[in-house]
PDB file of N, CA and C in Angstrom:
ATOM      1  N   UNK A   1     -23.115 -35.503 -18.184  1.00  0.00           N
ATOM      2  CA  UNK A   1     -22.375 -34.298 -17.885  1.00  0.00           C
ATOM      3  C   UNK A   1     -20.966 -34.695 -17.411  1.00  0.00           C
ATOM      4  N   UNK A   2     -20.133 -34.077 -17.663  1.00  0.00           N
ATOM      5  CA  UNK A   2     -18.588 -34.179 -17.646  1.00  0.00           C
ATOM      6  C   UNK A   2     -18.367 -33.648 -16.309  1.00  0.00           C
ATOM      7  N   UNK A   3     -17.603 -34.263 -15.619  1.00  0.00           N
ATOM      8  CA  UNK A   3     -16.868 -33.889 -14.472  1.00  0.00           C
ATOM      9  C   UNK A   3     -15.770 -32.856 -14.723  1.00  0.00           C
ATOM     10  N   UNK A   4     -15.295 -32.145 -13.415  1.00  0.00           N
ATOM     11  CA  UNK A   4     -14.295 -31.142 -13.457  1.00  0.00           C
ATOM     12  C   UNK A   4     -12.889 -32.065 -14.130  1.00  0.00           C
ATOM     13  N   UNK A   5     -12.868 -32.780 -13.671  1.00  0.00           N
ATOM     14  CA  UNK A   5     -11.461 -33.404 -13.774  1.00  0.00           C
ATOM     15  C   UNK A   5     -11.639 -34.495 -15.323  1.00  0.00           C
ATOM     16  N   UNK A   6     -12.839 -34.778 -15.620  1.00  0.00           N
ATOM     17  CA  UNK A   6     -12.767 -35.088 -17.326  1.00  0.00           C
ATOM     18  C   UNK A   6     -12.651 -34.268 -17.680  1.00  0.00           C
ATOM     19  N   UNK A   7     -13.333 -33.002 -17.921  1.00  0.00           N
ATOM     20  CA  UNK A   7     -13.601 -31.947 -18.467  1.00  0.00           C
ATOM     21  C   UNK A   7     -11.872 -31.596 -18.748  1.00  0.00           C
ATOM     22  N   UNK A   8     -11.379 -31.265 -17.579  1.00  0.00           N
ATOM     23  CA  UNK A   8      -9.719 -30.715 -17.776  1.00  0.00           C
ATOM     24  C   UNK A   8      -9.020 -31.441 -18.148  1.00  0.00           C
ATOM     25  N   UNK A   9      -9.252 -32.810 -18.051  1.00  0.00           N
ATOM     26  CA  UNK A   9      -8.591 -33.858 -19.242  1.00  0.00           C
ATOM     27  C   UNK A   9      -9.199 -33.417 -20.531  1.00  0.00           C
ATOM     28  N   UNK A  10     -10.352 -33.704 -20.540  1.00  0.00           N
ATOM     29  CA  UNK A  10     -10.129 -33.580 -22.085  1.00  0.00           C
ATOM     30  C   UNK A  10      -9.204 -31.841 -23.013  1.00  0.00           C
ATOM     31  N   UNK A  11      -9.264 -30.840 -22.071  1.00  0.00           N
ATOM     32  CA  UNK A  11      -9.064 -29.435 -22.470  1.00  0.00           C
ATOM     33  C   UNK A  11      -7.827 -29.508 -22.604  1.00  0.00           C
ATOM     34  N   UNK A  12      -6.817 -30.152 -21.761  1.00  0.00           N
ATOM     35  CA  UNK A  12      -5.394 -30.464 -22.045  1.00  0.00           C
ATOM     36  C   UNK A  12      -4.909 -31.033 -22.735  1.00  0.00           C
ATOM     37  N   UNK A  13      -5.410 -31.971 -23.543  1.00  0.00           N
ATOM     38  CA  UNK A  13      -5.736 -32.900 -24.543  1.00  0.00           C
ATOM     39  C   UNK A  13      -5.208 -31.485 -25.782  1.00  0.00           C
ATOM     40  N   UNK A  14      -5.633 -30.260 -25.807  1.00  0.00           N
ATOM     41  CA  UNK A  14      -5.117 -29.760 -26.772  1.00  0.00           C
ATOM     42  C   UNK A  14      -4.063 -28.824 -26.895  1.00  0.00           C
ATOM     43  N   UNK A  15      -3.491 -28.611 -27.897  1.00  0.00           N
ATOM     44  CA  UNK A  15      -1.945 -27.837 -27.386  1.00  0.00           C
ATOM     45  C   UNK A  15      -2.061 -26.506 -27.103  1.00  0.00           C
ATOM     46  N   UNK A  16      -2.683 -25.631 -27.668  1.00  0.00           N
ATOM     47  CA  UNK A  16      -2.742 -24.384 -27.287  1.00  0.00           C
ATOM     48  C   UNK A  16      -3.673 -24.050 -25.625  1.00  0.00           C
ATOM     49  N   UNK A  17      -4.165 -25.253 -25.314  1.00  0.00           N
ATOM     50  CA  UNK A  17      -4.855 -24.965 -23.659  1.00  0.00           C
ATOM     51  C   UNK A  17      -3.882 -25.653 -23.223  1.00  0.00           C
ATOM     52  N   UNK A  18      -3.262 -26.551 -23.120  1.00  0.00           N
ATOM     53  CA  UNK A  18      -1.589 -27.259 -22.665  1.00  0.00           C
ATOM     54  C   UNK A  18      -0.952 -26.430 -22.002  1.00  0.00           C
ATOM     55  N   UNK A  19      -0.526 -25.582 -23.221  1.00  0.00           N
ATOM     56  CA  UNK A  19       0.323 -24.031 -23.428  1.00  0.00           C
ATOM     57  C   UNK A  19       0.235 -23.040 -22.251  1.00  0.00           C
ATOM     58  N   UNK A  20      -0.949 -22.598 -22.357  1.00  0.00           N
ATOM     59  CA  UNK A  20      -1.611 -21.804 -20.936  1.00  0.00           C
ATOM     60  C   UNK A  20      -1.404 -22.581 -19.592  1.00  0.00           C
ATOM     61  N   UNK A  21      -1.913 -23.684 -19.813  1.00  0.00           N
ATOM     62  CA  UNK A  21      -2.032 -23.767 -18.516  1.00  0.00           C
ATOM     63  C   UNK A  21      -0.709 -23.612 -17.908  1.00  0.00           C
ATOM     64  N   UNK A  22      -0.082 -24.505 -18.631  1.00  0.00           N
ATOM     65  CA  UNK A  22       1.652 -24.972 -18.252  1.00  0.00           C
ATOM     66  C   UNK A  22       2.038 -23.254 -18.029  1.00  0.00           C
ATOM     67  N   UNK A  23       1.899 -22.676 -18.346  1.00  0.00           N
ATOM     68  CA  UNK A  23       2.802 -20.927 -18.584  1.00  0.00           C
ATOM     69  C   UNK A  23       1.847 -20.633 -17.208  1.00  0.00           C
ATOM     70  N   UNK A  24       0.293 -20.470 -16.826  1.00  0.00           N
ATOM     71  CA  UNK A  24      -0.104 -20.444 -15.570  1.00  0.00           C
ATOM     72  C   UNK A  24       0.208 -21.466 -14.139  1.00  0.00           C
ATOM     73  N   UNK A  25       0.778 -22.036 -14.034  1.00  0.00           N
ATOM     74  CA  UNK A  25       1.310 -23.314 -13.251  1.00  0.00           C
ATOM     75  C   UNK A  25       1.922 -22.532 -12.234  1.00  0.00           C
ATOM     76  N   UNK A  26       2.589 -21.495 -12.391  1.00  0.00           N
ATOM     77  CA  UNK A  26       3.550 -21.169 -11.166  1.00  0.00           C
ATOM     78  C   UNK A  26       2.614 -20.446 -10.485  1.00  0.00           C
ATOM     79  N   UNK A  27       2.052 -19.184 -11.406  1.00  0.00           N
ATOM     80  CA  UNK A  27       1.095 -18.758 -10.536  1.00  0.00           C
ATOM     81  C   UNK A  27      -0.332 -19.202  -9.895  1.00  0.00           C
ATOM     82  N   UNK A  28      -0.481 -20.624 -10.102  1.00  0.00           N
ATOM     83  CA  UNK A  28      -1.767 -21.506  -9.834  1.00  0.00           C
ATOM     84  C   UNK A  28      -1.085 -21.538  -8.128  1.00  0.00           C
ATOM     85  N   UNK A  29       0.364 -22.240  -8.703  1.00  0.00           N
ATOM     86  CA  UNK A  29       0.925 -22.673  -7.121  1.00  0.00           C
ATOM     87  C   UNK A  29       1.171 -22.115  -5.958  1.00  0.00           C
ATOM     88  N   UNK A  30       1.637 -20.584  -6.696  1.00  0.00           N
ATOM     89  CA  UNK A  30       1.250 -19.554  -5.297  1.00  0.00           C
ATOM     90  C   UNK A  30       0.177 -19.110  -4.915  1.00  0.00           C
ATOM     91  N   UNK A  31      -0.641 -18.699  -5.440  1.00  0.00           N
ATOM     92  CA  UNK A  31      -2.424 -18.735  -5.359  1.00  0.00           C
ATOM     93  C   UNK A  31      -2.657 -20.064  -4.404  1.00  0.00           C
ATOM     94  N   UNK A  32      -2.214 -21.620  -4.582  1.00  0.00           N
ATOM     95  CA  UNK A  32      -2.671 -22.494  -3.980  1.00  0.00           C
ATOM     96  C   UNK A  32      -2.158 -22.302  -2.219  1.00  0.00           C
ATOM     97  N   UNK A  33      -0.722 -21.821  -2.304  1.00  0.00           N
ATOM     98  CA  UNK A  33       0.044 -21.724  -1.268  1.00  0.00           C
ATOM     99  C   UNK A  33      -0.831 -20.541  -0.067  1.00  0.00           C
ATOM    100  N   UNK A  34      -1.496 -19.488  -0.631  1.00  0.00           N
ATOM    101  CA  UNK A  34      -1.632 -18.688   0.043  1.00  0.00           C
ATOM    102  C   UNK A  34      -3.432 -19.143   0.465  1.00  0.00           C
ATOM    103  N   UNK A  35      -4.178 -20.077  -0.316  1.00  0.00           N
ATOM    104  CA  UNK A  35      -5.644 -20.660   0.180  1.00  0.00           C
ATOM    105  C   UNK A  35      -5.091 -21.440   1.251  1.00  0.00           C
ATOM    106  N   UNK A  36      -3.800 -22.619   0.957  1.00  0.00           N
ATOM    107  CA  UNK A  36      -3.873 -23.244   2.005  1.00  0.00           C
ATOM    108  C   UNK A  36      -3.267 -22.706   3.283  1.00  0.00           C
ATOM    109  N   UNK A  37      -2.693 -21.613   3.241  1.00  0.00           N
ATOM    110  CA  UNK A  37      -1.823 -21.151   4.304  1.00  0.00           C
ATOM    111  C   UNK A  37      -3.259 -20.083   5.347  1.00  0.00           C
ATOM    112  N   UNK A  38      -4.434 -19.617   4.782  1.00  0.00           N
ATOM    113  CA  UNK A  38      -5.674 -18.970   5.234  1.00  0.00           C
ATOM    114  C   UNK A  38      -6.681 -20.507   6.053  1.00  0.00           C
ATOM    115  N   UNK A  39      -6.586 -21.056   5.092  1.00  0.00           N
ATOM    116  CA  UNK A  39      -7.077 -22.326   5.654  1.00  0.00           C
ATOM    117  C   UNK A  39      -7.171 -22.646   7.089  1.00  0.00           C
ATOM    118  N   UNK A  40      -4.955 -23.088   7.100  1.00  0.00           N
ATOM    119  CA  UNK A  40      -4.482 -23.664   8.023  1.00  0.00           C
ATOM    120  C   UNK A  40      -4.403 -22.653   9.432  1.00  0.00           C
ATOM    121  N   UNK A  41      -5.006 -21.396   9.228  1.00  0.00           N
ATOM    122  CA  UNK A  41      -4.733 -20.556  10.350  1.00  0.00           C
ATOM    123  C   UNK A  41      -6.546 -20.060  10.738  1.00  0.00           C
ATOM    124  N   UNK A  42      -7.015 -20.312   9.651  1.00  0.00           N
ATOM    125  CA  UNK A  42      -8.449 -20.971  10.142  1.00  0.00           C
ATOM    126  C   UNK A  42      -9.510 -19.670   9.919  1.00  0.00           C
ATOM    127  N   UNK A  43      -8.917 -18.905   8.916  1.00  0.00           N
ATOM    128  CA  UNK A  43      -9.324 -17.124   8.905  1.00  0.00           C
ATOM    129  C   UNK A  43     -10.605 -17.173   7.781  1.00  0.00           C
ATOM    130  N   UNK A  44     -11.730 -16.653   7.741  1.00  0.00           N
ATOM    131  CA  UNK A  44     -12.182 -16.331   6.721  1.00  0.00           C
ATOM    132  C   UNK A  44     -11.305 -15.304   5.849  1.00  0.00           C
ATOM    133  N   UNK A  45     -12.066 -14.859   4.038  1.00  0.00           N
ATOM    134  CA  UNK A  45     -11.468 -13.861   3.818  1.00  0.00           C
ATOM    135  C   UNK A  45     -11.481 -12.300   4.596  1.00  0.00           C
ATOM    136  N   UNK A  46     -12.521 -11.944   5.100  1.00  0.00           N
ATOM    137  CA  UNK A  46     -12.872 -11.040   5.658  1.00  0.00           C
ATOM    138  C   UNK A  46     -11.818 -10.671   7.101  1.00  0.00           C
ATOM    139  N   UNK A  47     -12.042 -11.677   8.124  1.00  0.00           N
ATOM    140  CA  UNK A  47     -11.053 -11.454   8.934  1.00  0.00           C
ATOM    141  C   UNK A  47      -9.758 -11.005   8.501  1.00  0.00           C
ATOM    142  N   UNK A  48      -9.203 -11.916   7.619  1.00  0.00           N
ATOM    143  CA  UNK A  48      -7.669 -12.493   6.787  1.00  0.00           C
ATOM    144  C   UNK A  48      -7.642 -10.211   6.804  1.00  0.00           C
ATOM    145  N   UNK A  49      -8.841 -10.164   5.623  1.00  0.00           N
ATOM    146  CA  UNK A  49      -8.972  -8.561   5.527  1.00  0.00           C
ATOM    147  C   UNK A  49      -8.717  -7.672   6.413  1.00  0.00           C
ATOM    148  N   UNK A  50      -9.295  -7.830   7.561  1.00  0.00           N
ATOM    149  CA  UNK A  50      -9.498  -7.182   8.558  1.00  0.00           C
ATOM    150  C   UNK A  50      -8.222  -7.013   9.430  1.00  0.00           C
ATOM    151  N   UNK A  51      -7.666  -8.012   9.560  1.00  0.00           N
ATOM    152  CA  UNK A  51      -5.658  -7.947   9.994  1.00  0.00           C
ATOM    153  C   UNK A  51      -4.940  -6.980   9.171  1.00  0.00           C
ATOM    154  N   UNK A  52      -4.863  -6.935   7.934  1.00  0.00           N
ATOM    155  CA  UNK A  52      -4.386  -6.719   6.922  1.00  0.00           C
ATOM    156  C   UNK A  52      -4.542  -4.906   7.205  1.00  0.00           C
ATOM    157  N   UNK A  53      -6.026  -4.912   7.126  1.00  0.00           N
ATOM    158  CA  UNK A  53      -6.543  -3.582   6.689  1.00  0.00           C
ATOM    159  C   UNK A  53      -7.207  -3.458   5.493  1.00  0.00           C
ATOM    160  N   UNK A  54      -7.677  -3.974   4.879  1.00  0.00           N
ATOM    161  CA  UNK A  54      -8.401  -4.034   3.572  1.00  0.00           C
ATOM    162  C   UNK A  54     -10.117  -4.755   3.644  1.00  0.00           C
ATOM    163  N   UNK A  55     -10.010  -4.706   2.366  1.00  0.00           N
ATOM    164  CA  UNK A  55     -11.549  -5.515   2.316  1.00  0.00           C
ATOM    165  C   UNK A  55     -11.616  -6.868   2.017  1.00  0.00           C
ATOM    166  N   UNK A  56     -12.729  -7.469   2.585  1.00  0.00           N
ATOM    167  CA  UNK A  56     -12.877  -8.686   2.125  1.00  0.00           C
ATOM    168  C   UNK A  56     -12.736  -9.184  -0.045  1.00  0.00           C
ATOM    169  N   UNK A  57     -12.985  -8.012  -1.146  1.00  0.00           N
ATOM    170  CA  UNK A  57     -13.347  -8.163  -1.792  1.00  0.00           C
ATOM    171  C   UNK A  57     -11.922  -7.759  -2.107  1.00  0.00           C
ATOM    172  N   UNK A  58     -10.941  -7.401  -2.339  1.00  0.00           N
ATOM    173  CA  UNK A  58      -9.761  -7.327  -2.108  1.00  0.00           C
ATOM    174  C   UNK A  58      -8.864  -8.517  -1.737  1.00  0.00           C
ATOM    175  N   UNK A  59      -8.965  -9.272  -0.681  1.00  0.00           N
ATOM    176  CA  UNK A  59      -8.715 -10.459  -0.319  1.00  0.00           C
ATOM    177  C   UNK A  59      -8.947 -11.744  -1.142  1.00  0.00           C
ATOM    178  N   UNK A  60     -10.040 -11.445  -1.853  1.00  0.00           N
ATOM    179  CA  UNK A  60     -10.745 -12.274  -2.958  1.00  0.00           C
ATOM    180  C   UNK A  60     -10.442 -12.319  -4.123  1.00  0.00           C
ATOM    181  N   UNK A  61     -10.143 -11.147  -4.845  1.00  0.00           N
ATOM    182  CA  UNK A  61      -8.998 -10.447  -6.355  1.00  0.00           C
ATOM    183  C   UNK A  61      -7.850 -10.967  -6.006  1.00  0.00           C
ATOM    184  N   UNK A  62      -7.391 -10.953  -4.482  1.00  0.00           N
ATOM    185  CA  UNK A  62      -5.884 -11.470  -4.365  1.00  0.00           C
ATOM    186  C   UNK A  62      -5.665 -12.961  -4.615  1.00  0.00           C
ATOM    187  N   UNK A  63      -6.763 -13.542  -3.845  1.00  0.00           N
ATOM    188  CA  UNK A  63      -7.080 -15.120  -3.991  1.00  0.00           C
ATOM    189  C   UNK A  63      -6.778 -15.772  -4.978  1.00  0.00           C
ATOM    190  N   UNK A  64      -7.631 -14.970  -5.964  1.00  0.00           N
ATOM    191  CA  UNK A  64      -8.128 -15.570  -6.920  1.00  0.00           C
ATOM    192  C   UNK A  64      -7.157 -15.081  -8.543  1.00  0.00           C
ATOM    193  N   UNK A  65      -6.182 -14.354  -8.526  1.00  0.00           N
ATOM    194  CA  UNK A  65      -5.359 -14.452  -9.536  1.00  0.00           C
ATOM    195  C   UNK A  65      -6.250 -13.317 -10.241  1.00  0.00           C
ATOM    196  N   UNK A  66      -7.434 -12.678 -10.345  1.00  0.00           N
ATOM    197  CA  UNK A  66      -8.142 -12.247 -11.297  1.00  0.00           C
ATOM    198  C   UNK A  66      -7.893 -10.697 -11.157  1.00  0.00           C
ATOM    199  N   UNK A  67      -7.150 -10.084 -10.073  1.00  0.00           N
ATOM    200  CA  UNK A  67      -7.113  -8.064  -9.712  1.00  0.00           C
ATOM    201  C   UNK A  67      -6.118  -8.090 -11.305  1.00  0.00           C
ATOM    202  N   UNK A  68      -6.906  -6.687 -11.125  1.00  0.00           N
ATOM    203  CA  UNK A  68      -6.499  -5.857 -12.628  1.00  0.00           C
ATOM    204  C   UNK A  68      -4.417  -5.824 -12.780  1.00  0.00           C
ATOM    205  N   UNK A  69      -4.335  -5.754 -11.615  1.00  0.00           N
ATOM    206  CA  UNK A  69      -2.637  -5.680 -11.295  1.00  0.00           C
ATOM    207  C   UNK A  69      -2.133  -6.616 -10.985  1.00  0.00           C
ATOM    208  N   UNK A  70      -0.650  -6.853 -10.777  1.00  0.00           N
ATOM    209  CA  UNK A  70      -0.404  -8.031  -9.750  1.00  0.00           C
ATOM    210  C   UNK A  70      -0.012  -7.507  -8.545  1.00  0.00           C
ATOM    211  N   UNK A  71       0.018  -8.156  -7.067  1.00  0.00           N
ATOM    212  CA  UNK A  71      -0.269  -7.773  -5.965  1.00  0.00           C
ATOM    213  C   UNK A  71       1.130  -7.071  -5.824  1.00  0.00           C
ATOM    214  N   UNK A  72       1.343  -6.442  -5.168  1.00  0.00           N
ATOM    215  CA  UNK A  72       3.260  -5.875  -4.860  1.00  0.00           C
ATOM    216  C   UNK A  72       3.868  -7.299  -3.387  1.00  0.00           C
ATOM    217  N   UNK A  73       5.081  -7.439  -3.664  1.00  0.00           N
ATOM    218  CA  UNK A  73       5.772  -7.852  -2.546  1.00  0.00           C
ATOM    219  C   UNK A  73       5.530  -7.155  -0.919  1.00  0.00           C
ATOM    220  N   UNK A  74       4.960  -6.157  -0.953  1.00  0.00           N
ATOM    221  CA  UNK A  74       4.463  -5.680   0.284  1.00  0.00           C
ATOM    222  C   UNK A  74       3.047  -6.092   0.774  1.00  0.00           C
ATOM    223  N   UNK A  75       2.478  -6.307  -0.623  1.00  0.00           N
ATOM    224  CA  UNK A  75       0.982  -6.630   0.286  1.00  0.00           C
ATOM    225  C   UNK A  75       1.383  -7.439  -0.163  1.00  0.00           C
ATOM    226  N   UNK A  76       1.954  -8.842  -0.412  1.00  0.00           N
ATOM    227  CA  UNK A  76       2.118 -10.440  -0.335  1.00  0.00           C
ATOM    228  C   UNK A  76       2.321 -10.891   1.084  1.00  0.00           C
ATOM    229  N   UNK A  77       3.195  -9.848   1.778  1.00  0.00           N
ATOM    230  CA  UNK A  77       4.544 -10.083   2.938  1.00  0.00           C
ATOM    231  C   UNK A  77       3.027  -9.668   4.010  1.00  0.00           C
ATOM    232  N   UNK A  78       1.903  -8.696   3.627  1.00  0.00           N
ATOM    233  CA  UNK A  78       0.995  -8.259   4.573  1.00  0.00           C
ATOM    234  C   UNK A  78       0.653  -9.470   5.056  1.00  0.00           C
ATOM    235  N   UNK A  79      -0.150 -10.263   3.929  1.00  0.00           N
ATOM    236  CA  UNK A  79      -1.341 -11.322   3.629  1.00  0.00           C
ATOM    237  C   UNK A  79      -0.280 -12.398   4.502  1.00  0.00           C
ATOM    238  N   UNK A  80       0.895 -12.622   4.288  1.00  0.00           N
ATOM    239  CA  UNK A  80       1.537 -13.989   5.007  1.00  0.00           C
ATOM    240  C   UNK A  80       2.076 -13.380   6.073  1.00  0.00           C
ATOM    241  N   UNK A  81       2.104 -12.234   6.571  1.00  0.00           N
ATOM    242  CA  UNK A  81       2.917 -12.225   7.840  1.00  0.00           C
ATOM    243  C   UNK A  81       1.194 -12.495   8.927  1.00  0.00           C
ATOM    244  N   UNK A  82      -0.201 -11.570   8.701  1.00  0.00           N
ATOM    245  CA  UNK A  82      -1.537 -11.541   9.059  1.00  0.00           C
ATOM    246  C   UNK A  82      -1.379 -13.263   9.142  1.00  0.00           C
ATOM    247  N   UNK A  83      -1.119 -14.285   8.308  1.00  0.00           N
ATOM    248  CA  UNK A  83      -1.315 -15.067   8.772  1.00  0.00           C
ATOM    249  C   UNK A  83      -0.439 -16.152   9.373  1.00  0.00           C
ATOM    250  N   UNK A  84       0.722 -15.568  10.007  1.00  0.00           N
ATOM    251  CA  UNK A  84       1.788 -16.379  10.710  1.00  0.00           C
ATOM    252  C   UNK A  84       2.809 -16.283  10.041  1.00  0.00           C
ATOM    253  N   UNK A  85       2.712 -16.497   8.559  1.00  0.00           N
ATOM    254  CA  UNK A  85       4.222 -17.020   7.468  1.00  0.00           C
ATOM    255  C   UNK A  85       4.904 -15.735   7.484  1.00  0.00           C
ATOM    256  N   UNK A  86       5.703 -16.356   6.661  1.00  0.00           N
ATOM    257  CA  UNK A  86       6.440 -15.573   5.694  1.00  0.00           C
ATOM    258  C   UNK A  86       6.993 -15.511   4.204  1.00  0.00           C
ATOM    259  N   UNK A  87       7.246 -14.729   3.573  1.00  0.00           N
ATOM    260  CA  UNK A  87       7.207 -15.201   2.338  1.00  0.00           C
ATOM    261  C   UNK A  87       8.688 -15.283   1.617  1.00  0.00           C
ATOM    262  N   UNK A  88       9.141 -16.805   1.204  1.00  0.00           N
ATOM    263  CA  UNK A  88      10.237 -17.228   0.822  1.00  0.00           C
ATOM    264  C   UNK A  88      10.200 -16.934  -0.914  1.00  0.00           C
ATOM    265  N   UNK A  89      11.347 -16.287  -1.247  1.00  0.00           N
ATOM    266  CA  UNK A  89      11.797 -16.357  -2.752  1.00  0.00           C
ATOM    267  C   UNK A  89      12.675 -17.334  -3.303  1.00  0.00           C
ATOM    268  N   UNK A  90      12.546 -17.892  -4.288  1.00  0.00           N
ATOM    269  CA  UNK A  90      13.659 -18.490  -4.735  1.00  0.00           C
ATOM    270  C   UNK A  90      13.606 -18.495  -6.069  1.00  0.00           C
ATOM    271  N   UNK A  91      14.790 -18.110  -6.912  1.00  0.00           N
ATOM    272  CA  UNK A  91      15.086 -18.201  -8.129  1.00  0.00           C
ATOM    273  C   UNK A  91      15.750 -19.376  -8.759  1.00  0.00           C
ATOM    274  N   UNK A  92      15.033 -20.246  -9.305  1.00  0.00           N
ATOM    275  CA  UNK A  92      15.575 -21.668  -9.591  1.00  0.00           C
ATOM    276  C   UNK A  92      15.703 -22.041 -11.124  1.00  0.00           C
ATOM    277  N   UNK A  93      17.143 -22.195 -11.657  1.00  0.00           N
ATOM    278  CA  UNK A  93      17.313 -22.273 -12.939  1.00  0.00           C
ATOM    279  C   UNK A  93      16.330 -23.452 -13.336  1.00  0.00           C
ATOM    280  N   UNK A  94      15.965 -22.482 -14.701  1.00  0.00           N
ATOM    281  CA  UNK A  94      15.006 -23.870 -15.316  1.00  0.00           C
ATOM    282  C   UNK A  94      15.948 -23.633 -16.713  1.00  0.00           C
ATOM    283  N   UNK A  95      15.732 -24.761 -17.970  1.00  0.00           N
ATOM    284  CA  UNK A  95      16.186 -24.835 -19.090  1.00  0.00           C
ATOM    285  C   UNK A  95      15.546 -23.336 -19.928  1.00  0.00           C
ATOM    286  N   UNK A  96      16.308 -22.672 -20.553  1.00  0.00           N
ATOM    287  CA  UNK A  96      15.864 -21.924 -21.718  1.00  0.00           C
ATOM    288  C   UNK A  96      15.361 -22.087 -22.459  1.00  0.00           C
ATOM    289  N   UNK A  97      14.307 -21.895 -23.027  1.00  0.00           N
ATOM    290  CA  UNK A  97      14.079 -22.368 -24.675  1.00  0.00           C
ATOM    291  C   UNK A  97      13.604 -20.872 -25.420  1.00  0.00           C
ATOM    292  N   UNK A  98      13.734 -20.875 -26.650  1.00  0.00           N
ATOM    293  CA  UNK A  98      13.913 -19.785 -27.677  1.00  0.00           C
ATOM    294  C   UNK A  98      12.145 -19.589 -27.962  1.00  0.00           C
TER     295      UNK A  98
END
């Protein structure tokens, strides 16, 4: 049986899963930013919820990249202010391509 990390070697290995992933990358990294930032303040999801005002299952769609929408800048600013942060923007030229 293949490990997580063969397994995703070998899946990258092809260009059209390459493609995806690379085009999902930014949003992997904020998704990662906001597990480790719940982590580091030591909250389950539920609590995290419970600051907020919402549900645990809510907290979890947010987590996890998978809610039918994407979250608004207001409930981003909820989720990181509930847990100490705040949430920094930055618009950083990357190369164009056609």
């Amino acid at each position: 049986m293949l490990t997580h990390k063969e397994l995703k070697a070998r899946a990258l290995k092809r260009a059209d899963v390459k493609a995806e992933y690379d085009r999902l990358d930014e949003e992997f990294a904020l998704l990662d930013e906001f597990l480790k930032a719940r982590a580091a303040a030591g909250l389950t999801q539920a609590e995290l919820a419970e600051r907020i005002g919402t549900t645990q299952s809510a907290i979890a769609r947010l987590e996890s990249g998978q809610g039918k929408h994407s979250p608004s800048l207001a409930t981003l600013q909820r989720y990181a202010h509930a847990l100490g942060c705040r949430i920094e923007l930055k618009l950083i030229h990357t190369k164009l391509t056609s």
